[in-house]
Protein backbone atom coordinates (compact mmCIF):
# COMPACT_ATOMS: atom_id res chain seq x y z
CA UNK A 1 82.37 -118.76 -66.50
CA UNK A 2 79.26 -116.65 -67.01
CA UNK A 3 79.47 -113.42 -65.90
CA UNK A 4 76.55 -110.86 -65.76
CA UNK A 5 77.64 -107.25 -65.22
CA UNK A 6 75.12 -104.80 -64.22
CA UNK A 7 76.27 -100.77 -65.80
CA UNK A 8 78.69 -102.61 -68.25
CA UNK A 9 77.92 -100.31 -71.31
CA UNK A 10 79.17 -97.27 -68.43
CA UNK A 11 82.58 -96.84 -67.92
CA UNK A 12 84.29 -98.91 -65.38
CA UNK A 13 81.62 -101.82 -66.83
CA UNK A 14 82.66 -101.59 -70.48
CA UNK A 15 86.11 -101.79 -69.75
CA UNK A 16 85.64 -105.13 -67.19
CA UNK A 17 83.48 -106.79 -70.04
CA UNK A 18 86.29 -106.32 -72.63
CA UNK A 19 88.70 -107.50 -69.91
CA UNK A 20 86.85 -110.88 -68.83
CA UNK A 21 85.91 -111.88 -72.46
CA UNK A 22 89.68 -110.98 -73.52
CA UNK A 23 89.78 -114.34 -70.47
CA UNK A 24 87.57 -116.55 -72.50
CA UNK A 25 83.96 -115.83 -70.57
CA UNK A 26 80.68 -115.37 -71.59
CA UNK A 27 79.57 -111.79 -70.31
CA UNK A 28 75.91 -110.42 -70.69
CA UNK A 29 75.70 -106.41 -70.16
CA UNK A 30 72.95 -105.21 -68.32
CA UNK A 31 72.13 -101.83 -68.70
CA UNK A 32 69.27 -99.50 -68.88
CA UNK A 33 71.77 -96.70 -71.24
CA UNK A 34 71.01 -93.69 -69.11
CA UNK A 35 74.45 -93.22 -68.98
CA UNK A 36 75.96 -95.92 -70.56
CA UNK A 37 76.95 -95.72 -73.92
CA UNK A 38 76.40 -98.16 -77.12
CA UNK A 39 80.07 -97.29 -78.52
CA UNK A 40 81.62 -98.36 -75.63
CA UNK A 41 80.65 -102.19 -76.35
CA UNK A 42 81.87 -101.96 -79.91
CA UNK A 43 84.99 -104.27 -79.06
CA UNK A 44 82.43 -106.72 -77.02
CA UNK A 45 80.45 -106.99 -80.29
CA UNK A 46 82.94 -109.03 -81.63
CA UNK A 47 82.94 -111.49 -79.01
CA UNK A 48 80.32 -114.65 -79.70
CA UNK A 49 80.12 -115.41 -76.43
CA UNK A 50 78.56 -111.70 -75.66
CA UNK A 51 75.15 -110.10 -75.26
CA UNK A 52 73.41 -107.05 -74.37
CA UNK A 53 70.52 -106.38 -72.82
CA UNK A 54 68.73 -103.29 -72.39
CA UNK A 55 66.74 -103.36 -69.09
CA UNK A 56 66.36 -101.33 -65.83
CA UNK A 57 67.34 -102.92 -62.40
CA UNK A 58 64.28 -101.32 -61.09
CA UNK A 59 62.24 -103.83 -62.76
CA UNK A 60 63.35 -106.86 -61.04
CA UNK A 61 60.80 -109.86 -63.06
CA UNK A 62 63.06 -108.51 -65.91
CA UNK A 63 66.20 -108.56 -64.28
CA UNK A 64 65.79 -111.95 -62.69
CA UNK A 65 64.89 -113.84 -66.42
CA UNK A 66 67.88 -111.93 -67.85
CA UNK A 67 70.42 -113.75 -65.23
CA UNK A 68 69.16 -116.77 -65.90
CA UNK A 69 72.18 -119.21 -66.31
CA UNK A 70 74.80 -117.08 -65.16
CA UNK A 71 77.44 -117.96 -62.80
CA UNK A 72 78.74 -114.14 -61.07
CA UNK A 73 77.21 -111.06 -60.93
CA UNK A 74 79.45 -108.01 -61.20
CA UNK A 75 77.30 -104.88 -59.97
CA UNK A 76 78.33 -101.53 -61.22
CA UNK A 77 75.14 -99.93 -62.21
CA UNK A 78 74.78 -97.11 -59.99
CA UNK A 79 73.84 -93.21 -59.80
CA UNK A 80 77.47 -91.77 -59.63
CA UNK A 81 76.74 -88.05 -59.49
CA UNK A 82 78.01 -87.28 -55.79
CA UNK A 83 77.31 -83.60 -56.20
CA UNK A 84 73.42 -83.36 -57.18
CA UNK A 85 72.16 -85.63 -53.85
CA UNK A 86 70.08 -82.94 -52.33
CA UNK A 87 68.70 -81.82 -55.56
CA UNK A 88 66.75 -85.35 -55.92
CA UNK A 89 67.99 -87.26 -52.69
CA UNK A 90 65.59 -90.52 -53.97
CA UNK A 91 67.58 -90.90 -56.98
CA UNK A 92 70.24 -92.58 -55.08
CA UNK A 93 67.96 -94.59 -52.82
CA UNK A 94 66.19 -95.79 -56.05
CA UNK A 95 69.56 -96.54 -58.15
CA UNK A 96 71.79 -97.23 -56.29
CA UNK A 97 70.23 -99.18 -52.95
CA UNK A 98 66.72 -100.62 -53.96
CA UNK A 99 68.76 -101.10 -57.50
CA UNK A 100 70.83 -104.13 -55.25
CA UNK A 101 68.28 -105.34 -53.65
CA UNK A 102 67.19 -106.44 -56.97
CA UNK A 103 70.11 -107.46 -57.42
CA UNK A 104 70.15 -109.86 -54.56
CA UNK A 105 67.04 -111.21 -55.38
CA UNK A 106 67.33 -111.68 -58.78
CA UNK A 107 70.46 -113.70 -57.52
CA UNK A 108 68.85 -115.97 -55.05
CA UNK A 109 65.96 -116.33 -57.05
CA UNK A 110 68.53 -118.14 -60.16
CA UNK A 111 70.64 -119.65 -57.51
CA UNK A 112 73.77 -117.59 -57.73
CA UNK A 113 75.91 -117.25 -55.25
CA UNK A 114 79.12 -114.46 -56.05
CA UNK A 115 78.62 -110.72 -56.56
CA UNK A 116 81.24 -108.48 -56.83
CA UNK A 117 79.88 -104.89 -55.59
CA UNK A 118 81.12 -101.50 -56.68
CA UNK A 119 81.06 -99.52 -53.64
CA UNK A 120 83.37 -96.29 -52.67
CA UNK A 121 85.58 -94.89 -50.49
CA UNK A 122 83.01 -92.28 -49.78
CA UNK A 123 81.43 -94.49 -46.62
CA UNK A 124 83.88 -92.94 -44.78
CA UNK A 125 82.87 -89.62 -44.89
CA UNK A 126 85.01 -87.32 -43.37
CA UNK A 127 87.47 -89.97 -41.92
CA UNK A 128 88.88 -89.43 -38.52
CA UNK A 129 91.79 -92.00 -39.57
CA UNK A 130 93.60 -91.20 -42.79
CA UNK A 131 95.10 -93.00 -44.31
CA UNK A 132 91.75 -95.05 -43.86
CA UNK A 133 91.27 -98.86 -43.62
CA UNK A 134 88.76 -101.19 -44.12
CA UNK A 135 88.10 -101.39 -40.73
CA UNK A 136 88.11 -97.82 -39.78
CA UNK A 137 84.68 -96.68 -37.67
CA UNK A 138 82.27 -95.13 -39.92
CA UNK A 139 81.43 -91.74 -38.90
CA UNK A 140 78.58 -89.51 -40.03
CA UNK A 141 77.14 -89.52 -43.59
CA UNK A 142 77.84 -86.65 -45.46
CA UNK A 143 76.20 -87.67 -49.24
CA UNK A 144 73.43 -89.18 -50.17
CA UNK A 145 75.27 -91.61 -52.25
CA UNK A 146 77.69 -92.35 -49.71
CA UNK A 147 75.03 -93.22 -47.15
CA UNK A 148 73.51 -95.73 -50.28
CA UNK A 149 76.22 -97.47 -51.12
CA UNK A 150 76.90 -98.35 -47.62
CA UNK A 151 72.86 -99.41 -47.25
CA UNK A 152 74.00 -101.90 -49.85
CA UNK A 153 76.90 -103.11 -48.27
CA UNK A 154 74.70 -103.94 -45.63
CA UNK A 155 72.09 -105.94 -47.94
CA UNK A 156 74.89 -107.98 -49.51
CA UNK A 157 76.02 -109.15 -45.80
CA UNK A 158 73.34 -109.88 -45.02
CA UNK A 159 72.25 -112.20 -47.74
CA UNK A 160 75.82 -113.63 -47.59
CA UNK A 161 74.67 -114.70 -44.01
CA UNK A 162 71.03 -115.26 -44.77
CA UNK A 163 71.29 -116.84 -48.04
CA UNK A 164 75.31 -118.24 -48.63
CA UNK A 165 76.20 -115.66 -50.36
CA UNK A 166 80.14 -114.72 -51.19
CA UNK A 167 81.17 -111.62 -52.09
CA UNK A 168 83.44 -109.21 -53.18
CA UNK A 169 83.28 -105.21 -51.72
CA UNK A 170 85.70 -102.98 -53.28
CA UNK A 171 85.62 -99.29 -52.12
CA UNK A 172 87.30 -97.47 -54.76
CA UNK A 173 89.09 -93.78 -54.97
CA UNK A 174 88.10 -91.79 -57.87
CA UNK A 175 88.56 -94.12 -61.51
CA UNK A 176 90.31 -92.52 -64.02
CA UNK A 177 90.95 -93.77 -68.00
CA UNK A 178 89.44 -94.64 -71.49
CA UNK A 179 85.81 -94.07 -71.54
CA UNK A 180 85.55 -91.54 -68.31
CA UNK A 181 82.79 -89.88 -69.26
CA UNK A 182 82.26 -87.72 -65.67
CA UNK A 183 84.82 -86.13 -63.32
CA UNK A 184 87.12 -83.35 -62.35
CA UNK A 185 89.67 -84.10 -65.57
CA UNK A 186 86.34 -84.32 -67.56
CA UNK A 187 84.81 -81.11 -66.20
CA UNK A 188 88.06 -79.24 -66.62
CA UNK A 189 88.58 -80.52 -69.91
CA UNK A 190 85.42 -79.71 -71.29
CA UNK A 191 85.48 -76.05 -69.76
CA UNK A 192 89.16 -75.17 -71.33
CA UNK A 193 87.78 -76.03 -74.57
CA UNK A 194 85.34 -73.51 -74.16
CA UNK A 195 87.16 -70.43 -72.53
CA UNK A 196 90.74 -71.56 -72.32
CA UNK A 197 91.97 -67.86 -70.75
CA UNK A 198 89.29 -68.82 -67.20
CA UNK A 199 88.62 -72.22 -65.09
CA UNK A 200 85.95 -71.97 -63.09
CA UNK A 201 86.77 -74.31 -60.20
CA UNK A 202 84.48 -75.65 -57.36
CA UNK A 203 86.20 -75.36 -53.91
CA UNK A 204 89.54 -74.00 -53.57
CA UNK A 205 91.71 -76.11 -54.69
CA UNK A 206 92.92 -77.68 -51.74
CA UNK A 207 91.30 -80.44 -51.67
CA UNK A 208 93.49 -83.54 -51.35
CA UNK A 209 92.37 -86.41 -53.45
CA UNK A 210 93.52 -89.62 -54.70
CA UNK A 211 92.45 -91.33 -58.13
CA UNK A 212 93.25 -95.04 -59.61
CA UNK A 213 93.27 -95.54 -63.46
CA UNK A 214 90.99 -97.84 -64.87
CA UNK A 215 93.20 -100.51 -66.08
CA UNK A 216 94.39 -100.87 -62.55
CA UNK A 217 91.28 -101.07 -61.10
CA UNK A 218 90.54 -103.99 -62.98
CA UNK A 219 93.58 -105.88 -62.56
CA UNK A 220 92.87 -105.08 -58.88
CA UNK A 221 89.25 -106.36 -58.46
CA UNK A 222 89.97 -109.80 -60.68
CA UNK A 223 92.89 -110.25 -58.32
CA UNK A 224 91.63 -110.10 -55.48
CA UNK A 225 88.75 -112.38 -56.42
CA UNK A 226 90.88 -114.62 -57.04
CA UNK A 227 93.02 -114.78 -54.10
CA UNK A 228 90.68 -114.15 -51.21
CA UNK A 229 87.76 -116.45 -50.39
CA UNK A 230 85.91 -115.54 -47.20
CA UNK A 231 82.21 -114.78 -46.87
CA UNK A 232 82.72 -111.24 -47.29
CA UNK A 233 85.84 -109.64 -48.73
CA UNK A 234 85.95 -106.25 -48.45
CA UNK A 235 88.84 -104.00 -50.38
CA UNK A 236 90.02 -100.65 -50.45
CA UNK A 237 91.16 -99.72 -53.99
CA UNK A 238 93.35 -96.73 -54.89
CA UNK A 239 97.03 -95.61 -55.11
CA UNK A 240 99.28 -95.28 -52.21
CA UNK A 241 99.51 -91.23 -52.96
CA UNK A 242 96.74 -88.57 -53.35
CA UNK A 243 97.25 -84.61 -54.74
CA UNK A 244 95.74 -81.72 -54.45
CA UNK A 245 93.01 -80.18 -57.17
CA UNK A 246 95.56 -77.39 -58.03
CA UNK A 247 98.51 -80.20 -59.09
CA UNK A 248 95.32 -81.71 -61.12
CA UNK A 249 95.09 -78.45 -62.88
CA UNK A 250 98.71 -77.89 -63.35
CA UNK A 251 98.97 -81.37 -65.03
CA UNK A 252 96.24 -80.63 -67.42
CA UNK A 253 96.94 -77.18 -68.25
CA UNK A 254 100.56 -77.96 -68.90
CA UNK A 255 99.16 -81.33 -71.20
CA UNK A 256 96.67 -78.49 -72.45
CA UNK A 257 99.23 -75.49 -73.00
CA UNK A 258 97.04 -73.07 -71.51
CA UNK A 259 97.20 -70.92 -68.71
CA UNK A 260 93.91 -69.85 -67.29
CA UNK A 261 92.91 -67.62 -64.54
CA UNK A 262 91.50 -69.60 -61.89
CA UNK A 263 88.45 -68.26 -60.27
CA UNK A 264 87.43 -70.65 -57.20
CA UNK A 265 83.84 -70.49 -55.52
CA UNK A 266 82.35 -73.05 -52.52
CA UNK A 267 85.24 -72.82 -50.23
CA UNK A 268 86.75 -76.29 -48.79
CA UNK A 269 84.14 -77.86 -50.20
CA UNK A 270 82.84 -77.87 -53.77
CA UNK A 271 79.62 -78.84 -53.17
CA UNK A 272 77.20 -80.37 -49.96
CA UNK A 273 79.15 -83.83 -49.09
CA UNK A 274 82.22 -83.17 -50.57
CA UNK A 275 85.11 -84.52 -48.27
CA UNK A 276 88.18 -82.49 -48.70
CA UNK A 277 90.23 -85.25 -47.63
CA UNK A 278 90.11 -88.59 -49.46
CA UNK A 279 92.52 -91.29 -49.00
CA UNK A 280 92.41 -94.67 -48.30
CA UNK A 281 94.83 -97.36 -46.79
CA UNK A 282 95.30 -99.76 -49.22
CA UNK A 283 97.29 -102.50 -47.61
CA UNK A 284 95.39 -105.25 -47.07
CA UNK A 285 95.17 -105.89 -50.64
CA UNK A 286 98.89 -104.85 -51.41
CA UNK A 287 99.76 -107.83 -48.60
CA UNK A 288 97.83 -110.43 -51.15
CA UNK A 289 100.24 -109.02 -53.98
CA UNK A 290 98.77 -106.18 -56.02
CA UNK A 291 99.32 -102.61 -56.46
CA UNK A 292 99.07 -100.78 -59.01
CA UNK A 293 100.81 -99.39 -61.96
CA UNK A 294 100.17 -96.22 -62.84
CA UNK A 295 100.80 -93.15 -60.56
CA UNK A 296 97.92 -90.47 -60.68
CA UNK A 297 99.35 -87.51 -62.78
CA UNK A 298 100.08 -90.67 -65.06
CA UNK A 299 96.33 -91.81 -64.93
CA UNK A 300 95.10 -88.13 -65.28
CA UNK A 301 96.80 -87.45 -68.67
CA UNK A 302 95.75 -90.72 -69.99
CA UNK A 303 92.33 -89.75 -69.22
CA UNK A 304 93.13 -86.33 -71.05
CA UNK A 305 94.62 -88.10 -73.86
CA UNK A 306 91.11 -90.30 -74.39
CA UNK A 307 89.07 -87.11 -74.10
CA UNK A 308 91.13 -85.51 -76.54
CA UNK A 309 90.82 -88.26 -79.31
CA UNK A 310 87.29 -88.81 -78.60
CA UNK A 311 85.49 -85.24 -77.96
CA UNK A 312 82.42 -86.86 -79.07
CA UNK A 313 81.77 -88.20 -75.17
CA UNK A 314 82.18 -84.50 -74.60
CA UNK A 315 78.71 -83.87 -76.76
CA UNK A 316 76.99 -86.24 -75.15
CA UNK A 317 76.60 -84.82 -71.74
C-alpha cells in the first residue's frame, strides 16, 4: 500500500509513518513544517520506500499532484491549539476545515477512495452523557476547533455518500508519548525547569481528563481499519479511566522531585472552551478487540521521560 499522511513530520504523524513503513508501505509525508519537525522523520529517512514533501494543504493544485498514485490518505494536519480560538478564530476554519476539503478533493480528483480522519473528542462539548459514545447528541460548541473538526466530519460524509468514499473517524482523548511537543505534561514540564519552587496552573485543578499514549493510539486506529468496513466508521479513542489535573501534577512532580507551590488562575476552566469534563465511552471499539496498554500516569511519565532526554523540543516552541 501507498499511504499519504497529511501532518506526518508533527507528532501523532511521525510516529504513524514510522509505524506503517515498519509494515512494508510506501508513505509520503505531507507537511507544510509549521509545527512539524524535520528530526522527527530521521528514522523514515532510512526507509526507500519514503518521501517528504514540503507543501501547504491550503494550496490544493499542489496537494492534488503530490497524491498522485497513492492508495489512503491519513489526515492529521490540523491547528491543535484549543486554547488560542478566539484570539484568531479563522485559523481553525482555514487549517483545520477548508484544510479537508482539500483534502477531499485532492482525493476524488486522483481517484482515492479511504481517508482516515483525525478528529477529537472535543465535538462533544460539554457532554450531557459521560461516559460519552459515538452516538451521543451533540450539544453546543464551545471551541472553535471543536466546532471545525466536526465541519469536517461532515465533509467526509458527505463525500463518502456523494462520491464512494470510506472512511475512518477517530475522536481521540488527549495523545500522550515520544515526540509531544504541546500539552499539559509539556507546559508543566517546561515551567518546572524554569522556577521549580512555583507552577502556575490554568484552572483549578479539577478538571477531570483522560489521555491515551501514542503507541496505543496507533495500534488502535490500524486496528480498527482493519476490522471494520462500513461507509463511515466512526471511533472513540482513549482509556477506560480519566484523572484529575492535580494527580497529573503529583505524577510529574514526584518523576520531577520537586515540590512547587501551586498558584491556580481561570477557575473551572483554563481558558474559553475548555470542558472540565472529558471522557469518552470507548466500547464500541473494545467489542472489535482492542484496548489499550498503557494506563495514563503510565503514558504521562513516558511523555516526561522523552521531554527529559530531548529538551531540545523544549527550545523550539
Amino acid at each position: 500500500m501507498k499511504y499519504f499522511v497529511t501532518g506526518g513530520a508533527g507528532f501523532i504523524g511521525s510516529n504513524l509513518a514510522d509505524r506503517l513503513l515498519n509494515n512494508g508501505n510506501d508513505v509520503i509525508v505531507y507537511d507544510n513544517f509549521s509545527t512539524g519537525f524535520p528530526e522527527f522523520l530521521n528514522d523514515a529517512g532510512k526507509f526507500k520506500t519514503f518521501r517528504v514533501v514540503r507543501g501547504d494543504l491550503l494550496d490544493i493544485e499542489f496537494l492534488t499532484r503530490s497524491m498522485s498514485g497513492c492508495d489512503f490518505v491519513f489526515h492529521l494536519a490540523a491547528n491543535a491549539d484549543v486554547r488560542f480560538g478566539t484570539e484568531h478564530p479563522d485559523k481553525d476554519l482555514k487549517q483545520n476545515t477548508i484544510a479537508t476539503f482539500n483534502v477531499l478533493e485532492a482525493m476524488r480528483l486522483n481517484g482515492i477512495k479511504k481517508i482516515a480522519f483525525s478528529s477529537t473528542g472535543s465535538v462533544y462539548g460539554e457532554a450531557a452523557v459521560i461516559p460519552t459514545p459515538e452516538d451521543a447528541p451533540f450539544p453546543v460548541q464551545t471551541s472553535f476547533y471543536g466546532a471545525s473538526k466536526l465541519a469536517c466530519e461532515g465533509l467526509i460524509q458527505a463525500y463518502c455518500e456523494g462520491f464512494g468514499f470510506q472512511s475512518w473517524i477517530f475522536r481521540f482523548v488527549s495523545i500522550l508519548g515520544e515526540r509531544y511537543t504541546h500539552g499539559h505534561v509539556f507546559d508543566f514540564y517546561k515551567k518546572l525547569l524554569k522556577t521549580p519552587g512555583r507552577l502556575d496552573v490554568l484552572g483549578n485543578g479539577k478538571q477531570r481528563k483522560s489521555y491515551l499514549y501514542v503507541q496505543d493510539c496507533i495500534d488502535a486506529i490500524l486496528f480498527a481499519i482493519e476490522k471494520s468496513g462500513e461507509k463511515v466508521n466512526i471511533f472513540n479513542l482513549g482509556t477506560d479511566e480519566y484523572c484529575e489535573v492535580n494527580n497529573s501534577i503529583g505524577w510529574i512532580c514526584s518523576s520531577l522531585n520537586v515540590a512547587p507551590k501551586l498558584v491556580y488562575s481561570g477557575g473551572a476552566r483554563g481558558w474559553i472552551g475548555d470542558n472540565p469534563f472529558i471522557f469518552l465511552d470507548c466500547s464500541k471499539i473494545r467489542i472489535l478487540g482492542w484496548k489499550p496498554k498503557y494506563t495514563i500516569k503510565e503514558g504521562i511519565i513516558k511523555t516526561l521521560s522523552y521531554l527529559e532526554e530531548n529538551k531540545w523540543v523544549l527550545d523550539r516552541q
